[in-house]
N, C-alpha and C. Protein backbone atom coordinates (compact mmCIF):
# COMPACT_ATOMS: atom_id res chain seq x y z
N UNK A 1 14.96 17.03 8.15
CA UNK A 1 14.40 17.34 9.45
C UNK A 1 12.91 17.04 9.44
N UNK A 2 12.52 16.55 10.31
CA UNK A 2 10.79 15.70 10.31
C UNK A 2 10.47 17.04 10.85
N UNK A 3 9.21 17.51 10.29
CA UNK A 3 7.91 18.56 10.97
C UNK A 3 7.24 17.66 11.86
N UNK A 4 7.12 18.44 12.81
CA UNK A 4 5.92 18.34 13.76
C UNK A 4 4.65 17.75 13.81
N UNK A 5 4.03 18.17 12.58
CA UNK A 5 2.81 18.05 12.01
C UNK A 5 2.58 16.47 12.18
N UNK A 6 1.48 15.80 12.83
CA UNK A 6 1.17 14.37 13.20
C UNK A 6 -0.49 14.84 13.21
N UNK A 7 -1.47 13.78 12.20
CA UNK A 7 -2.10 13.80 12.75
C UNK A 7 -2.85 12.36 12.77
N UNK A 8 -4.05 12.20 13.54
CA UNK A 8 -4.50 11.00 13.49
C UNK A 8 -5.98 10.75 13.49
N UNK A 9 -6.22 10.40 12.55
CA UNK A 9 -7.41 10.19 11.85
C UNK A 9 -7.74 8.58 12.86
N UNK A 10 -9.26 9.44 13.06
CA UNK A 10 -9.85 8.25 13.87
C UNK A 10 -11.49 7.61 12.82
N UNK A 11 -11.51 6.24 13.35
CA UNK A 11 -12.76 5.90 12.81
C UNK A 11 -13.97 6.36 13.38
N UNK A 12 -15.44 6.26 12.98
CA UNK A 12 -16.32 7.01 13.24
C UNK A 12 -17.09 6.61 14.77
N UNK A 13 -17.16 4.67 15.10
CA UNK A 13 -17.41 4.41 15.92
C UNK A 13 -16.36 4.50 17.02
N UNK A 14 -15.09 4.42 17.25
CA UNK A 14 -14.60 4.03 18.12
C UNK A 14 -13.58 5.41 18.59
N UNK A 15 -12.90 5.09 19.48
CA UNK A 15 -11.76 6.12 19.90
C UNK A 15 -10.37 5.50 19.30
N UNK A 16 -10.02 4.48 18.56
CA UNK A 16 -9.33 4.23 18.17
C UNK A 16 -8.74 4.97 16.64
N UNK A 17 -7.46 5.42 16.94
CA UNK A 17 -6.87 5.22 15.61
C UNK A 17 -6.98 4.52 14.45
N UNK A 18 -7.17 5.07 13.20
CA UNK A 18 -7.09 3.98 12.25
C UNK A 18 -5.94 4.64 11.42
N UNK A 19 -5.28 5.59 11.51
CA UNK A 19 -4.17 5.88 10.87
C UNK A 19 -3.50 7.34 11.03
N UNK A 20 -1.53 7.19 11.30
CA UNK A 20 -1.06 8.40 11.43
C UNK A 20 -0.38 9.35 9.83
N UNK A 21 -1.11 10.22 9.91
CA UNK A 21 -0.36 10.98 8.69
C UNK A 21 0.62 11.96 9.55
N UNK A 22 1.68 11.59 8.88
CA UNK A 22 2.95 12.65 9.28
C UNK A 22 3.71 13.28 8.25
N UNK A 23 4.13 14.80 8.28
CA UNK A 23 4.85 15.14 7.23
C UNK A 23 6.02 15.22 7.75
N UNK A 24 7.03 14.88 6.33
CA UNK A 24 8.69 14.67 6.86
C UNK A 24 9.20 15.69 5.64
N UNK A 25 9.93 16.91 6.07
CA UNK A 25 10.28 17.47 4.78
C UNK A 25 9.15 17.89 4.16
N UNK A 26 9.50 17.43 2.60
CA UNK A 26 8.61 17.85 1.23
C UNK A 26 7.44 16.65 1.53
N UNK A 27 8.00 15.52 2.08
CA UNK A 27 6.97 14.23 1.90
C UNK A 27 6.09 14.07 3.10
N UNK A 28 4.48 13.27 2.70
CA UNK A 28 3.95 13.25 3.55
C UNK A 28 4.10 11.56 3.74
N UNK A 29 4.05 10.82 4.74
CA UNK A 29 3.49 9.32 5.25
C UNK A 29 2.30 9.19 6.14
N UNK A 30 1.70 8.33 5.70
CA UNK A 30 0.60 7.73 6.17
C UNK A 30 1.17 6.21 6.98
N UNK A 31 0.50 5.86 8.30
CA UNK A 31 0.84 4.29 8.80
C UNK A 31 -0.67 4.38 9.38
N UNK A 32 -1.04 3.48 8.33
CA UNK A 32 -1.91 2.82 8.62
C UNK A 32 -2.11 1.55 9.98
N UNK A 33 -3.08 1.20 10.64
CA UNK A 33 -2.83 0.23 11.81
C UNK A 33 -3.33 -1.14 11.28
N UNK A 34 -3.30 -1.06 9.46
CA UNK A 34 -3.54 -2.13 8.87
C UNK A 34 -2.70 -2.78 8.43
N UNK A 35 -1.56 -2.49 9.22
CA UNK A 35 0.53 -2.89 8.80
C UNK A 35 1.02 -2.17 7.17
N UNK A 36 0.51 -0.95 6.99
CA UNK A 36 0.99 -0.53 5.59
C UNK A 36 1.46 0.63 5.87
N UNK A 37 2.11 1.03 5.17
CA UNK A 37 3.41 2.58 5.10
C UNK A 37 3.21 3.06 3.96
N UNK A 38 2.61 4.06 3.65
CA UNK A 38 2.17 4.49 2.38
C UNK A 38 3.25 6.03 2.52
N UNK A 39 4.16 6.21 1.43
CA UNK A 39 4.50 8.07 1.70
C UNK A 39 4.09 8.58 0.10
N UNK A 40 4.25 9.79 0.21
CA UNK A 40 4.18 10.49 -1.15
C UNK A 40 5.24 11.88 -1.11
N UNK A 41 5.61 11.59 -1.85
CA UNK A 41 6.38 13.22 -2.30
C UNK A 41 6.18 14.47 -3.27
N UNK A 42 4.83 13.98 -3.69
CA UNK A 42 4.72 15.09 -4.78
C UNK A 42 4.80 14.28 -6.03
N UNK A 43 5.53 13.56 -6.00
CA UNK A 43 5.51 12.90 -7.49
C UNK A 43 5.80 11.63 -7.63
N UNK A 44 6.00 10.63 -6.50
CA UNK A 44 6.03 9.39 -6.22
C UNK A 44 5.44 8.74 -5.51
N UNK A 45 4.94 7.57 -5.65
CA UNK A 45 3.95 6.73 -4.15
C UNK A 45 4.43 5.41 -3.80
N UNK A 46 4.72 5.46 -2.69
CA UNK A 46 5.42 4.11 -2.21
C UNK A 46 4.46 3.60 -1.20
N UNK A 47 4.16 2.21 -1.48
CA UNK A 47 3.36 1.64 -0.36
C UNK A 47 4.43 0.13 0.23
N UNK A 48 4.44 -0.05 1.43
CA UNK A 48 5.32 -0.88 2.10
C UNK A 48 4.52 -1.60 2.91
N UNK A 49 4.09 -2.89 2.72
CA UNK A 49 3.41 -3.51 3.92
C UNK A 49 4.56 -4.45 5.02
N UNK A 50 4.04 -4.11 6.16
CA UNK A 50 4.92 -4.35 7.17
C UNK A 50 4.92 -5.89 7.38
N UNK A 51 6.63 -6.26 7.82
CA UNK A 51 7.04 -7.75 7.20
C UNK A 51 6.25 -8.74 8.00
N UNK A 52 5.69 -8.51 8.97
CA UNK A 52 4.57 -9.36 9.58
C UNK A 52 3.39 -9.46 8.83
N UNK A 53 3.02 -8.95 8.06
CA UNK A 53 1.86 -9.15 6.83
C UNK A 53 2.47 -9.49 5.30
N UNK A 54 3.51 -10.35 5.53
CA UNK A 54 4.05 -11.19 4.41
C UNK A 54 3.38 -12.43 4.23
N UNK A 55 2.66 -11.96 2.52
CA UNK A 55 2.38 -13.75 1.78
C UNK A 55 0.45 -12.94 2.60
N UNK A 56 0.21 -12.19 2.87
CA UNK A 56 -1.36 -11.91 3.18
C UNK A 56 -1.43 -11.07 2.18
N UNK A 57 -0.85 -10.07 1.30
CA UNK A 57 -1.18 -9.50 0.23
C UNK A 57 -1.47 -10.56 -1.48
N UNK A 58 -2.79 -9.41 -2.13
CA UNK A 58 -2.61 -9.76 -3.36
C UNK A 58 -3.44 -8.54 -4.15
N UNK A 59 -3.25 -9.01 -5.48
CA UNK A 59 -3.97 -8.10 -6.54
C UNK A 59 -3.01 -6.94 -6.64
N UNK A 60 -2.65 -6.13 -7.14
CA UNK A 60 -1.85 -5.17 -7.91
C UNK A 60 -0.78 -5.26 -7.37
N UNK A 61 -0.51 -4.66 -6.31
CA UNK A 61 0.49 -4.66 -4.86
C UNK A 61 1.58 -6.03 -5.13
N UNK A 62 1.00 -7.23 -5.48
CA UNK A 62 1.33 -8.32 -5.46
C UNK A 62 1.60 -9.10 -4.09
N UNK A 63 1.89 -9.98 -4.18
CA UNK A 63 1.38 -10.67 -2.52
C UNK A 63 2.42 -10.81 -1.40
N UNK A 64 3.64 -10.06 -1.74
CA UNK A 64 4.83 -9.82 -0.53
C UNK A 64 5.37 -10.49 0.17
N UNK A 65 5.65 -12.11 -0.95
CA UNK A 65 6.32 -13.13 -0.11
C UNK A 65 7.68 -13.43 -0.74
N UNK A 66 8.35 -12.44 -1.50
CA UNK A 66 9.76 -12.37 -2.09
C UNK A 66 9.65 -13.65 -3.25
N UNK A 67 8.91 -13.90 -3.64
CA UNK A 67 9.02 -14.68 -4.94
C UNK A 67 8.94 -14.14 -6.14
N UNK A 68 9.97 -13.17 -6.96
CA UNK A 68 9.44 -12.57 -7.85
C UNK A 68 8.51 -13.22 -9.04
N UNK A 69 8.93 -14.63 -8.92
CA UNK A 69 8.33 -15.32 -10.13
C UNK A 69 7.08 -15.12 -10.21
N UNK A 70 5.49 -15.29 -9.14
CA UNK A 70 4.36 -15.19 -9.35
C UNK A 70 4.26 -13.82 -8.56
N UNK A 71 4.73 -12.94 -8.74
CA UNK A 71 4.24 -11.40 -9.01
C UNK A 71 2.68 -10.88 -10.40
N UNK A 72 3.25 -11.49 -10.74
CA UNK A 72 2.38 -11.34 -12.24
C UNK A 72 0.83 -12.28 -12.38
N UNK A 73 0.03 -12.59 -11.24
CA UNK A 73 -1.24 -12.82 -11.17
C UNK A 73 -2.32 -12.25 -11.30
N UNK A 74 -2.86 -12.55 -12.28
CA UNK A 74 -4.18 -11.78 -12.14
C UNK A 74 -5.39 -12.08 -11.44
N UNK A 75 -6.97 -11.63 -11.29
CA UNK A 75 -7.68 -11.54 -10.40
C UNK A 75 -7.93 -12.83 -10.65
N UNK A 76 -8.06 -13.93 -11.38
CA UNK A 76 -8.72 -15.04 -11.42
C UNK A 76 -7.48 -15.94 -11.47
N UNK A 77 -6.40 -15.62 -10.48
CA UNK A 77 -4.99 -16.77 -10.13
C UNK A 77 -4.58 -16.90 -11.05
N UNK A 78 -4.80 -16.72 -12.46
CA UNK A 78 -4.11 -16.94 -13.97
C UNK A 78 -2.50 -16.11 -13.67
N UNK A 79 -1.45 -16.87 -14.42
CA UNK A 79 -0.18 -16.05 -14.64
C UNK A 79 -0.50 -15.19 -15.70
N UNK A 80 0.11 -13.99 -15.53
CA UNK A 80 -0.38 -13.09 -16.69
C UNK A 80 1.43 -13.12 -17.14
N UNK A 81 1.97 -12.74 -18.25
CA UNK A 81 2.84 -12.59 -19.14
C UNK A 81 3.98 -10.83 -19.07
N UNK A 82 2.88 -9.97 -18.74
CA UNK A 82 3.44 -8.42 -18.41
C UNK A 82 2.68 -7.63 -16.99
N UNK A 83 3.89 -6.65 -16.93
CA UNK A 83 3.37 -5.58 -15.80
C UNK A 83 1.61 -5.16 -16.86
N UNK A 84 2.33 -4.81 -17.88
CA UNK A 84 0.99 -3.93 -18.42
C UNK A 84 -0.39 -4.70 -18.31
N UNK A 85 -0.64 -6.13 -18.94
CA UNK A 85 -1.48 -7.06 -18.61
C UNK A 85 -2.39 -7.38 -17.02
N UNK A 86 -1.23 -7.05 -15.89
CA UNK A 86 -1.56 -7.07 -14.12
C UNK A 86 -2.33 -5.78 -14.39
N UNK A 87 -1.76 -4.74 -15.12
CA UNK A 87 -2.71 -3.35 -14.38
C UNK A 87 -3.92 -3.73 -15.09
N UNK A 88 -4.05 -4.08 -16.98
CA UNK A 88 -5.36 -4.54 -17.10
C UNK A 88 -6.61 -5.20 -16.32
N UNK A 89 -5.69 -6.24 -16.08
CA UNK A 89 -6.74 -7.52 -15.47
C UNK A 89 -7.17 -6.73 -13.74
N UNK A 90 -6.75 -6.15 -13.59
CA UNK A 90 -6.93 -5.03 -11.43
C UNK A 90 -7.69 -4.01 -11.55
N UNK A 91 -7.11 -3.66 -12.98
CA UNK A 91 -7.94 -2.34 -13.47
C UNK A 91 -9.67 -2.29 -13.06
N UNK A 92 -9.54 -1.19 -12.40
CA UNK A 92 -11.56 -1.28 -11.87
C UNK A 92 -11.61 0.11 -13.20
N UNK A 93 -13.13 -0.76 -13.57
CA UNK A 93 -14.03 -0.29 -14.57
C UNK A 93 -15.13 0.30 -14.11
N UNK A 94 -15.32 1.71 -14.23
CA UNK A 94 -16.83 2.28 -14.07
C UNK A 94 -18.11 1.72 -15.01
């Protein structure tokens, strides 16, 4: 059963929306108006970019054009070899 609870976070200049958080159940979702679906449950995070922003993604996420083969790029277009290697090479360093 979806709660009620909607809210919508606006940006600082405008009257526009920049994103709805809604809780469903245990889980919360976020829709962003940047075509992304982010939910969380407490112990999982799923991000979904919406199929009209296919092949415009890259860097961790990977770039969402159903090719599993070049999933595995790193920041400088190189094929990297492992998942573990992608989080290296994305990995932000303080």
């Amino acid at each position: 059963m979806r709660s009620a609870a909607c809210l919508v976070a606006r940006t600082d200049n405008t009257d526009l929306p920049c994103c709805r958080i809604f809780r469903w159940g245990s889980s919360y979702h976020v829709y962003s108006f940047l075509r992304v679906w982010a939910s969380y449950d407490g112990h999982f995070v799923e991000v979904v970019p919406a199929p009209s922003a296919r092949g415009q993604h890259c860097g961790i996420c990977g770039n969402y054009n159903r090719v599993q083969s070049d999933e595995l790029i790193g920041k400088d277009l190189q094929k990297l070899s492992s998942p573990e290697q992608l989080v290296k090479d994305w990995e932000w360093k303080c």
